[in-house]
C-alpha atoms as a PDB file:
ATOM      1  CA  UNK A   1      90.501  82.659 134.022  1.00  0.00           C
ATOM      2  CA  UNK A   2      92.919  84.708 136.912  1.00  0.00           C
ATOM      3  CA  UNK A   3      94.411  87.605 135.066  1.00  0.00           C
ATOM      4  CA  UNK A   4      98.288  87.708 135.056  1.00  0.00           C
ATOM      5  CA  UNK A   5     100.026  88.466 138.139  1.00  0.00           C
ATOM      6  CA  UNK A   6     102.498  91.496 138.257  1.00  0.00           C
ATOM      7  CA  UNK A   7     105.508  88.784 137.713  1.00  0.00           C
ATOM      8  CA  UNK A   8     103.727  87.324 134.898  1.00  0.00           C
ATOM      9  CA  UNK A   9     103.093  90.784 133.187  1.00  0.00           C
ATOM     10  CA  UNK A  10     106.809  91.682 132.449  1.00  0.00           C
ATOM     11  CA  UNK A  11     107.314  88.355 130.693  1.00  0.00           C
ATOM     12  CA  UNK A  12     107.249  89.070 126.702  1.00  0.00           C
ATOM     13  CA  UNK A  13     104.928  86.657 125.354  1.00  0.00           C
ATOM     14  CA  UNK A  14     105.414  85.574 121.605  1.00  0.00           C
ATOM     15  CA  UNK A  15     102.634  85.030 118.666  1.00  0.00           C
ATOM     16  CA  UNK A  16     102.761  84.466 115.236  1.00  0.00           C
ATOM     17  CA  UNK A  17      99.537  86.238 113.604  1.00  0.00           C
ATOM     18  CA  UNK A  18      98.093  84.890 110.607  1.00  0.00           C
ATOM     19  CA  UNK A  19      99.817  81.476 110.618  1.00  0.00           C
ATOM     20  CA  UNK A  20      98.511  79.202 107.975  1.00  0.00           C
ATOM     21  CA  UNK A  21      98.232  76.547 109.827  1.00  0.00           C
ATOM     22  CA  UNK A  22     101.139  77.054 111.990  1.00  0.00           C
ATOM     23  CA  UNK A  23     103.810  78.245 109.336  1.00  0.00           C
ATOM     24  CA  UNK A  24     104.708  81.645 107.858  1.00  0.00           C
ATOM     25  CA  UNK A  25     102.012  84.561 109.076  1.00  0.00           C
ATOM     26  CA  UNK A  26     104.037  87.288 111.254  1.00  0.00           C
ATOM     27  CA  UNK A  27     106.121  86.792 114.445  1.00  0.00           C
ATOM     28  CA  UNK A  28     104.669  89.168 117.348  1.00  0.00           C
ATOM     29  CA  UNK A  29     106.276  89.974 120.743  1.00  0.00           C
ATOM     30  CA  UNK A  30     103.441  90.871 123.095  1.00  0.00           C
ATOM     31  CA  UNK A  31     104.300  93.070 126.374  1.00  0.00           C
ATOM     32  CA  UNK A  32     101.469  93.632 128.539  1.00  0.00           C
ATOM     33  CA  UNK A  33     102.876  96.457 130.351  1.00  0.00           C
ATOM     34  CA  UNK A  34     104.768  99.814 129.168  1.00  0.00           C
ATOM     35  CA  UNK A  35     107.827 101.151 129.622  1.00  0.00           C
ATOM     36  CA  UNK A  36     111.436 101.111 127.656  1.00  0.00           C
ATOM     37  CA  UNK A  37     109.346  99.637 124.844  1.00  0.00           C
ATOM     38  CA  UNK A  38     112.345 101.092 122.120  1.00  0.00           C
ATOM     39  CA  UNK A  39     114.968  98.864 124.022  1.00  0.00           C
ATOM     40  CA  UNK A  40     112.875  95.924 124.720  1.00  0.00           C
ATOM     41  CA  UNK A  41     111.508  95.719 121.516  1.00  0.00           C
ATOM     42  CA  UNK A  42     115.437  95.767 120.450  1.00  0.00           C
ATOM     43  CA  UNK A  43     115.921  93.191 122.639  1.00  0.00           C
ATOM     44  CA  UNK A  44     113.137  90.869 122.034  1.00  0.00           C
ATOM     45  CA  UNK A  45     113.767  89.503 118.380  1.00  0.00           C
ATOM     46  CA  UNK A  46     111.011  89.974 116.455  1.00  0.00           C
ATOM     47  CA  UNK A  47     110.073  92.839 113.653  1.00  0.00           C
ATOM     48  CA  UNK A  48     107.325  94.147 115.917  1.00  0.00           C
ATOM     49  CA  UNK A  49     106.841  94.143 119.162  1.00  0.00           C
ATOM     50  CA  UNK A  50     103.391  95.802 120.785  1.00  0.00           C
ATOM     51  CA  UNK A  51     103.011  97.188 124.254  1.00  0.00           C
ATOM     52  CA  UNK A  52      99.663  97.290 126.332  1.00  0.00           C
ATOM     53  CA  UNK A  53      99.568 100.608 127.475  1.00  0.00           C
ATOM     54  CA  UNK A  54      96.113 100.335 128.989  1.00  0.00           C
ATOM     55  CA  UNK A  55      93.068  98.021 128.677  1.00  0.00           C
ATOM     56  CA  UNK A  56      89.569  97.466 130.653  1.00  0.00           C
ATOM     57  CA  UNK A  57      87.223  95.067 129.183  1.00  0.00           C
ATOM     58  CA  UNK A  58      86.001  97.410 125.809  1.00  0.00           C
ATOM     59  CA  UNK A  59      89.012  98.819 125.115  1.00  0.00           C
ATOM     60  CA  UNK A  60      92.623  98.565 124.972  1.00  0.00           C
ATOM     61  CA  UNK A  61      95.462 100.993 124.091  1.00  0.00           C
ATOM     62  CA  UNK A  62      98.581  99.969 122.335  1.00  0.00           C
ATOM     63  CA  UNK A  63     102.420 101.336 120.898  1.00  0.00           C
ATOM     64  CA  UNK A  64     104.126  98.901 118.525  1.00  0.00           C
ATOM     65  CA  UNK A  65     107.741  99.289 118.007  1.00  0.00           C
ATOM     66  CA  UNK A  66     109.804  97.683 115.296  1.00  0.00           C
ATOM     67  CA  UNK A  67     113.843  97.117 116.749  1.00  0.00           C
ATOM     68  CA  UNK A  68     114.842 100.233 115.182  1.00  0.00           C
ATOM     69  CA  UNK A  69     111.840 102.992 115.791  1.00  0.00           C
ATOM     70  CA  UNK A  70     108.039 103.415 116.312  1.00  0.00           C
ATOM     71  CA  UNK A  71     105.319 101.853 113.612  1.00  0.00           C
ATOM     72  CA  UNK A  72     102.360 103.696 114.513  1.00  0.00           C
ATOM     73  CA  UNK A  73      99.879 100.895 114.205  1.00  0.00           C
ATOM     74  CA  UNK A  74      99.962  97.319 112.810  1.00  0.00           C
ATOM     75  CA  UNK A  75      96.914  95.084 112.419  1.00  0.00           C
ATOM     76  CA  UNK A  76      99.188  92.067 113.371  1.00  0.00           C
ATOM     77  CA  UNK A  77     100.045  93.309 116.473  1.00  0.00           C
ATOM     78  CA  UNK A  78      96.843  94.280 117.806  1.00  0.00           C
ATOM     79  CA  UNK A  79      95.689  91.166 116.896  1.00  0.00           C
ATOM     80  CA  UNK A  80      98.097  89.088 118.370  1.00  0.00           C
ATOM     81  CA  UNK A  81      98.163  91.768 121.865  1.00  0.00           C
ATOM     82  CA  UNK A  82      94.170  91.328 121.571  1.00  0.00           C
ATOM     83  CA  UNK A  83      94.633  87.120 121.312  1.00  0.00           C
ATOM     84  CA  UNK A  84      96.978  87.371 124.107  1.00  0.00           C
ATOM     85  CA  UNK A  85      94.409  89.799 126.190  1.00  0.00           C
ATOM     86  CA  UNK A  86      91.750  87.289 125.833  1.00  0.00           C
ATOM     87  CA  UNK A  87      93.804  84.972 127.727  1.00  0.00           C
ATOM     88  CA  UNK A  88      93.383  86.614 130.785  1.00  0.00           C
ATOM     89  CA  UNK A  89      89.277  86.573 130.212  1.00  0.00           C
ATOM     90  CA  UNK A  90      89.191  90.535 130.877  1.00  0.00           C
ATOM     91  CA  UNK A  91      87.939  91.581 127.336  1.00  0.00           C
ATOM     92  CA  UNK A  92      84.646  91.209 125.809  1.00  0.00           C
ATOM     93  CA  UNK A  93      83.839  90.352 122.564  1.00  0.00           C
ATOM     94  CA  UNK A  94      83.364  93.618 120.824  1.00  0.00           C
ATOM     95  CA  UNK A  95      86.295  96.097 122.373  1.00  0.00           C
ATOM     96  CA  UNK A  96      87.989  99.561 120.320  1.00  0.00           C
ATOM     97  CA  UNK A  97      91.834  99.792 120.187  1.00  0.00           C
ATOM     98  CA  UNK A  98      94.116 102.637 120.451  1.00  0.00           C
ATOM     99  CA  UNK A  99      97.600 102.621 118.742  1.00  0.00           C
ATOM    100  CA  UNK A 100     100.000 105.057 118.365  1.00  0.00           C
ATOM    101  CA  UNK A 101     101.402 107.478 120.219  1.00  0.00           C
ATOM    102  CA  UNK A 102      98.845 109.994 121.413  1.00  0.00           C
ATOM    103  CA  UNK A 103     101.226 112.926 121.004  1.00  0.00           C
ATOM    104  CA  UNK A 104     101.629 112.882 117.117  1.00  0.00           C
ATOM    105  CA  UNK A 105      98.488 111.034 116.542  1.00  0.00           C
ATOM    106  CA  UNK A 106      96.551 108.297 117.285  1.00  0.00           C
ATOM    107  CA  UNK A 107      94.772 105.348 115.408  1.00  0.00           C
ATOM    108  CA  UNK A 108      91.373 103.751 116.994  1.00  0.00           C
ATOM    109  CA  UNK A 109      89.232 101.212 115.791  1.00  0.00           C
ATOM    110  CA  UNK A 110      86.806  99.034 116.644  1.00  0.00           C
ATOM    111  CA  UNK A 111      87.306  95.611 116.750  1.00  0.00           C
ATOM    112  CA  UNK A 112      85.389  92.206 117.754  1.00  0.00           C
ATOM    113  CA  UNK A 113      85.936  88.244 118.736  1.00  0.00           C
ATOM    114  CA  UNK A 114      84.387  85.944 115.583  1.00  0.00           C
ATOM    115  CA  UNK A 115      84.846  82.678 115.753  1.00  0.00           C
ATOM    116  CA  UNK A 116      87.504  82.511 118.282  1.00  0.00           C
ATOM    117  CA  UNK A 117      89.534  85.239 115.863  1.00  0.00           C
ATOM    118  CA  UNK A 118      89.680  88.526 116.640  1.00  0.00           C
ATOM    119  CA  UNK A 119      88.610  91.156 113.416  1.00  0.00           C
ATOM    120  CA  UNK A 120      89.420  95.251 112.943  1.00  0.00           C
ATOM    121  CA  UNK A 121      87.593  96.939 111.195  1.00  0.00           C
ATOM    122  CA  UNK A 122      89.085  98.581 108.102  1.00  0.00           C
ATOM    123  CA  UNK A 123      86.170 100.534 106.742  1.00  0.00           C
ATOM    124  CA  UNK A 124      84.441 100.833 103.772  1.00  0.00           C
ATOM    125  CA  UNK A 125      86.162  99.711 100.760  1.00  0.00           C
ATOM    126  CA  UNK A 126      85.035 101.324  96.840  1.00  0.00           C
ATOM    127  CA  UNK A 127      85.751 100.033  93.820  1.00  0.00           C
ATOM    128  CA  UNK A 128      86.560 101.115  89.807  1.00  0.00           C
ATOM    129  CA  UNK A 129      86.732  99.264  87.195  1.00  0.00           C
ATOM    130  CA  UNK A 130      90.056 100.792  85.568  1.00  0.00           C
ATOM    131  CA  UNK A 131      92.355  99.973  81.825  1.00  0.00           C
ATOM    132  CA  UNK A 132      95.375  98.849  83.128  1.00  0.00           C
ATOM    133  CA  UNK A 133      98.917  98.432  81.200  1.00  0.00           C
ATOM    134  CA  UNK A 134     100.190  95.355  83.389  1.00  0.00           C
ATOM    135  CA  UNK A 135     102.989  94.668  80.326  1.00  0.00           C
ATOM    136  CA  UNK A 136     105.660  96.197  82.958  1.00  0.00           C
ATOM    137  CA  UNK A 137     104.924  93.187  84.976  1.00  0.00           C
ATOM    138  CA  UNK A 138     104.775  90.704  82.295  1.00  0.00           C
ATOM    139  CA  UNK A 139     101.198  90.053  83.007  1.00  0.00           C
ATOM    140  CA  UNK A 140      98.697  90.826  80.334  1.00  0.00           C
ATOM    141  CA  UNK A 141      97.192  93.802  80.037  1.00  0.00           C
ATOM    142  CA  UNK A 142      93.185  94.424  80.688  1.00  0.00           C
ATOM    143  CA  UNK A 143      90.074  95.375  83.739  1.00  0.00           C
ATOM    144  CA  UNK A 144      91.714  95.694  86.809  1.00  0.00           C
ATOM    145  CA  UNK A 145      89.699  97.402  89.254  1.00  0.00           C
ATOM    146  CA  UNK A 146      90.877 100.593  91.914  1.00  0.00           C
ATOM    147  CA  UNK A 147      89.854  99.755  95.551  1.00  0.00           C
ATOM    148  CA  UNK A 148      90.247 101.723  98.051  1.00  0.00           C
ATOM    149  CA  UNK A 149      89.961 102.893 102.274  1.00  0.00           C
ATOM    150  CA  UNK A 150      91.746 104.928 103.207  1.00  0.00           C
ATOM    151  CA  UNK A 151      94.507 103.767 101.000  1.00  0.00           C
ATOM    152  CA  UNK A 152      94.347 103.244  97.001  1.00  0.00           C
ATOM    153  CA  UNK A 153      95.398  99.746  95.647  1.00  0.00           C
ATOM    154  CA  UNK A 154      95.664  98.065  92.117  1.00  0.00           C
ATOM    155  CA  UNK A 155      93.854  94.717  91.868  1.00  0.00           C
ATOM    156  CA  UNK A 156      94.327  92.241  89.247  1.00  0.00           C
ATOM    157  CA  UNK A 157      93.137  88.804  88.874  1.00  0.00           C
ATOM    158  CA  UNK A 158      95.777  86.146  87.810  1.00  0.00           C
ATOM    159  CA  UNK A 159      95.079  83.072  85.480  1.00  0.00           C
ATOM    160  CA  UNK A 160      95.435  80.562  88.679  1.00  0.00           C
ATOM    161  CA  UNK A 161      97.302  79.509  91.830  1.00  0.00           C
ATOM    162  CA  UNK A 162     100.194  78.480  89.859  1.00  0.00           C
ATOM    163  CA  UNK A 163     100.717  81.579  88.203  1.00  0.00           C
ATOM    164  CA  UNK A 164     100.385  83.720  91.461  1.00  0.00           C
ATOM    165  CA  UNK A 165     103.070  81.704  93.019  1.00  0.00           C
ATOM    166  CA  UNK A 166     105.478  81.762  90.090  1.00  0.00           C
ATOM    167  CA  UNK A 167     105.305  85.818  89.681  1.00  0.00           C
ATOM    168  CA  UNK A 168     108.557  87.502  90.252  1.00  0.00           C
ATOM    169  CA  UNK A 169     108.059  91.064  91.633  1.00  0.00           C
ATOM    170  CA  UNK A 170     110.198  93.907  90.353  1.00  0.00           C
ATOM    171  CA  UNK A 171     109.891  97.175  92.754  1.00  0.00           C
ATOM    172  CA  UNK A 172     110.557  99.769  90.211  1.00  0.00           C
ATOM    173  CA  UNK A 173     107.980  98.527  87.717  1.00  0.00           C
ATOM    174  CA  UNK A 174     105.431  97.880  90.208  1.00  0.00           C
ATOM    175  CA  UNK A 175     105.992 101.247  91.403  1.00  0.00           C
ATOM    176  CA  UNK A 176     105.554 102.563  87.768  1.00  0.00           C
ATOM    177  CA  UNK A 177     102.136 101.020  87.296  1.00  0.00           C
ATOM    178  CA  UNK A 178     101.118 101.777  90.473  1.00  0.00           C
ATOM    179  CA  UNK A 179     102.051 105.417  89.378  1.00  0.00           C
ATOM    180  CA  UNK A 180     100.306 104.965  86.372  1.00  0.00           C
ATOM    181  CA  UNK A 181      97.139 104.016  87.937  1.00  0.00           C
ATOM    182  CA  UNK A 182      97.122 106.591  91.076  1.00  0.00           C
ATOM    183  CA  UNK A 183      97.580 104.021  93.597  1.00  0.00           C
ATOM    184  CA  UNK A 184     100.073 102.606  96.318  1.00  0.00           C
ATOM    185  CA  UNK A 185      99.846  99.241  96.657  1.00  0.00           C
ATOM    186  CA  UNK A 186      99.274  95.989  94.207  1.00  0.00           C
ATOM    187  CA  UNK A 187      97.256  93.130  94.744  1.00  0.00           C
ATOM    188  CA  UNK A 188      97.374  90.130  92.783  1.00  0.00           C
ATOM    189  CA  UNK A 189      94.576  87.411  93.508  1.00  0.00           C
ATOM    190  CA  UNK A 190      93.023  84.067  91.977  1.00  0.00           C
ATOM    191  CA  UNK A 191      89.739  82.663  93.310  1.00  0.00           C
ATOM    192  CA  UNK A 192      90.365  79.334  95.224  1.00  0.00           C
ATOM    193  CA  UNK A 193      93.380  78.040  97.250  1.00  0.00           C
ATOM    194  CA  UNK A 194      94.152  75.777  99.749  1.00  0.00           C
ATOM    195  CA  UNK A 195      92.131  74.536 102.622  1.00  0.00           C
ATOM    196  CA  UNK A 196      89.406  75.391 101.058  1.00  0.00           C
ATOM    197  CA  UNK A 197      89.919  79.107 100.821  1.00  0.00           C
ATOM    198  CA  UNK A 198      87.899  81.264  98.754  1.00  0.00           C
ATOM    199  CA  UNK A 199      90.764  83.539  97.415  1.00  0.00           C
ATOM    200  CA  UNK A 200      94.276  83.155  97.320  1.00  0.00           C
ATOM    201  CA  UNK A 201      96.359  86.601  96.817  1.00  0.00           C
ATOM    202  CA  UNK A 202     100.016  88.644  96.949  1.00  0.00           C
ATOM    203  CA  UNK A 203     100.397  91.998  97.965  1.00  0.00           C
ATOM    204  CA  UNK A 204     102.949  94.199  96.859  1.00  0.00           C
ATOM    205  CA  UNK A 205     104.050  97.836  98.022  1.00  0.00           C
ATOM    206  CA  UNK A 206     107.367  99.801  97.047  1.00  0.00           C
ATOM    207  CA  UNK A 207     105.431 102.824  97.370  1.00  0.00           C
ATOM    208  CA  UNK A 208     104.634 102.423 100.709  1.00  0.00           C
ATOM    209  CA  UNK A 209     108.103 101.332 101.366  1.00  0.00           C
ATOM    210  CA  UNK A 210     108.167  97.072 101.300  1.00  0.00           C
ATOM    211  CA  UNK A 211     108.373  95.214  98.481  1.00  0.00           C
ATOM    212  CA  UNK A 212     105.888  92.725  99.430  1.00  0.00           C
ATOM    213  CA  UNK A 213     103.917  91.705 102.487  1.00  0.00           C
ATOM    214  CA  UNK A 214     103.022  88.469 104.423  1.00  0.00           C
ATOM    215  CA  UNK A 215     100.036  89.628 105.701  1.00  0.00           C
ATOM    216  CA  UNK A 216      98.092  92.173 104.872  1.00  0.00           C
ATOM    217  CA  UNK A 217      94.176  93.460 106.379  1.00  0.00           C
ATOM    218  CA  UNK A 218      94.080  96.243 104.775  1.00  0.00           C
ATOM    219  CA  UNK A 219      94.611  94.856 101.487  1.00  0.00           C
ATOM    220  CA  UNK A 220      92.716  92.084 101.771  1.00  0.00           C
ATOM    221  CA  UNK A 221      89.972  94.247 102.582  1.00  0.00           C
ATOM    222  CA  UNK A 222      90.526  96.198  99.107  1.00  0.00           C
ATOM    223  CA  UNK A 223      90.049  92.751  97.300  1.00  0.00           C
ATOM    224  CA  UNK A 224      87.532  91.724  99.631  1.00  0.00           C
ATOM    225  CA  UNK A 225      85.247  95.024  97.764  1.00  0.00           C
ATOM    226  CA  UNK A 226      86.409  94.008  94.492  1.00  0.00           C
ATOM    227  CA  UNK A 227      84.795  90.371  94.898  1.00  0.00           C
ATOM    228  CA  UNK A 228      81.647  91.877  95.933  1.00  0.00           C
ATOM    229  CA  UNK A 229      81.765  94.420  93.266  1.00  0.00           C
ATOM    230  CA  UNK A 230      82.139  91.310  90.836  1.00  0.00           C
ATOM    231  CA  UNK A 231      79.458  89.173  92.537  1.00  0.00           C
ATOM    232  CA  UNK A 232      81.759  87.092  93.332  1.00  0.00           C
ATOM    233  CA  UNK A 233      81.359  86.511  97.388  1.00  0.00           C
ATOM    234  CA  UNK A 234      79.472  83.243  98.539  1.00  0.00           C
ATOM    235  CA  UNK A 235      76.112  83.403  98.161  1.00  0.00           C
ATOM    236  CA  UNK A 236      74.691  83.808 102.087  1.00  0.00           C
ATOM    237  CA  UNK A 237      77.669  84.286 103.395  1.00  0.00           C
ATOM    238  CA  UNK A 238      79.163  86.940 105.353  1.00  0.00           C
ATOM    239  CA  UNK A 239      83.078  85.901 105.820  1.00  0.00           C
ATOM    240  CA  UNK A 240      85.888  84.467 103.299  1.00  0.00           C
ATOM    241  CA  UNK A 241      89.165  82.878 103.989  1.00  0.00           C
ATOM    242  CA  UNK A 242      91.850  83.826 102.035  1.00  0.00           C
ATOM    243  CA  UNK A 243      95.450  82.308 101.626  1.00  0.00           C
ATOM    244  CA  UNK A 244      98.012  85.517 101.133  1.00  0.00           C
ATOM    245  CA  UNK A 245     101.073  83.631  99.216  1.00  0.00           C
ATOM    246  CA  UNK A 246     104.045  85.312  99.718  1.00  0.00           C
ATOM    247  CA  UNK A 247     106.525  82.771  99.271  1.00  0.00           C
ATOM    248  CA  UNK A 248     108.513  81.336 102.287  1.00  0.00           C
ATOM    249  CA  UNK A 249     105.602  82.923 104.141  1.00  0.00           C
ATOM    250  CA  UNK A 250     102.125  81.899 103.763  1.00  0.00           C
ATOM    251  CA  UNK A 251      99.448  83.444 105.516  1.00  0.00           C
ATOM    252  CA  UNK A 252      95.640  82.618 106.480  1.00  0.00           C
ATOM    253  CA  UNK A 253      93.213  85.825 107.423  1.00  0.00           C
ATOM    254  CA  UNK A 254      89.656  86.016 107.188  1.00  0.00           C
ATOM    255  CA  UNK A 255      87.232  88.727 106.167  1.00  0.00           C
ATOM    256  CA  UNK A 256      83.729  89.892 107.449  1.00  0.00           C
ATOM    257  CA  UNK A 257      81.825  91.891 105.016  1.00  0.00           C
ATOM    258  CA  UNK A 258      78.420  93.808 104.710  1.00  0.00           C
ATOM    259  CA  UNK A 259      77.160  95.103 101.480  1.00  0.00           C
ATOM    260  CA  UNK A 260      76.043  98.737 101.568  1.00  0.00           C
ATOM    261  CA  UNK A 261      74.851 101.338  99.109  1.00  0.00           C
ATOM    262  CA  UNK A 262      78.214 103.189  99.159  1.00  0.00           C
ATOM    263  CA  UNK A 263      80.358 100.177  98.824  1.00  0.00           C
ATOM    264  CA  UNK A 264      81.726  97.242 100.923  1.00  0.00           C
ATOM    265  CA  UNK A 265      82.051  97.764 104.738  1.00  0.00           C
ATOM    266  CA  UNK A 266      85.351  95.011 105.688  1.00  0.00           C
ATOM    267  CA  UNK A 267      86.712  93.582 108.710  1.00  0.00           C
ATOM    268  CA  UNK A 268      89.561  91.655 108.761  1.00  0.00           C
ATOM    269  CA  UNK A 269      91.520  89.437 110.930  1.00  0.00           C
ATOM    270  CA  UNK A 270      93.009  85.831 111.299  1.00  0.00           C
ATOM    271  CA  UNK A 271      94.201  83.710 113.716  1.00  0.00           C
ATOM    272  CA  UNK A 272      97.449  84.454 116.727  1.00  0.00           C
ATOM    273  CA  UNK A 273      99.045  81.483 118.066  1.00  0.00           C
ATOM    274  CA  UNK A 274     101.460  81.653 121.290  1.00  0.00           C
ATOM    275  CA  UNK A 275     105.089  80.799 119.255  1.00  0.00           C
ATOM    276  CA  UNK A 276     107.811  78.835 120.792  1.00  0.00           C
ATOM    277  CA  UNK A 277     111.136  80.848 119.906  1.00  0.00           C
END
């Protein structure tokens, strides 16, 4: 394929990552050069925007930008920057991405092409069975399990789809278990879903400053060591699809796993799909 000429390069290219079959996921603007990324990322009309700073065929660096200020690093942006990449048929399959801004600190990680998705890695995930008072919630109480990366989360398993969907969050007591429990985030799951995928979940955060998110790797990574701590992963297999339910906004990302002595080692990714405006 003939890699974008310099005309082509300034255009902003738009994605939606994690699209469940072409609704919901999260809209992307994709620049694939740098420069004024605050005020184009203003301009362009979508929560994040993500700049290639730099790429050769195993790496590529990145800066995502919300309108108002710099994110650090989003795994839907890189993933829809890395989908948009692999247009011009300069990347391999197994590249490591840079994002952030290399001044105050800089995130890298590896990430690789599997089955015409991309996947980041998001390390290895551990897991604790943990008492948890849910009665804030109005779920009932019981074995939830701590899983963590480099972040802590709450899971919690919910009686089925229907109940997942009907939940009604409340910020202040999700922050209160979560407070209770020495983590940041809360996931919410129930095996099964739609198109035939494995899990369906919703992922909750007021600690980390959003009430609840579309799509979420990271999180999905936490419940992705949870299944395997229950035995509950396919037999043979090495990837799930799971359907993240946030409502208005459904989701569709996939997860790689590999069972180790010290826990579950998770990559996660999905599907970016150029998005008419």
């Amino acid at each position: 394929m003939t890699p974008p000429d310099a005309a082509t390069r300034t255009l902003p290219l738009r994605y939606r990552a994690f699209a469940d079959r072409g609704a919901g996921g999260k809209p992307v603007t994709v620049f694939l050069n740098p420069g004024d990324e605050q005020d184009r990322a203003r301009q362009a009309g979508t929560p994040l925007s993500v700049f290639v700073q730099a790429s050769d065929p195993a790496s590529v660096t990145l800066r995502v930008f919300t309108p108002h200020g710099e994110k650090g690093s989003s795994d839907s942006a890189a993933i829809a920057a890395l989908s948009a990449l692999q247009e011009t048929g300069l990347l391999l399959d197994v590249v490591e991405v840079t994002q952030g801004d290399p001044q105050t600190g800089a995130e890298v990680q590896p990430a690789q092409l599997c089955g015409g998705e991309w996947l980041l890695r998001q390390g290895l995930v551990t897991v604790q069975a943990v008492h948890a008072d849910l009665s804030p919630l109005g779920l009932t109480s019981g074995t939830a399990w701590v899983a963590a990366t480099n972040r802590t989360n709450l899971v919690a398993e919910v009686a089925d789809l229907p109940a997942l969907d009907a939940f009604t969050p409340d910020d202040a007591a999700i922050s209160a278990v979560n407070r209770a429990t020495g983590t940041t985030g809360l996931i919410l799951f129930t095996p099964g879903g739609p198109a035939r995928a494995e899990v369906s979940f919703r992922a909750f955060g007021p600690l980390k400053g959003f009430s609840e998110d579309a799509a979420s790797s990271n999180m999905l990574a936490c419940l992705t060591g949870v299944l395997d701590h229950l035995n509950h992963l396919p037999e043979g297999a090495t990837l799930i699809r799971a359907a993240q339910r946030r409502p208005g906004q459904p989701a569709r990302l996939s997860a790689q796993y590999a069972r180790t002595t010290g826990g579950t080692d998770v990559w996660v990714g999905g599907p970016a799909t150029p998005d008419t405006p």
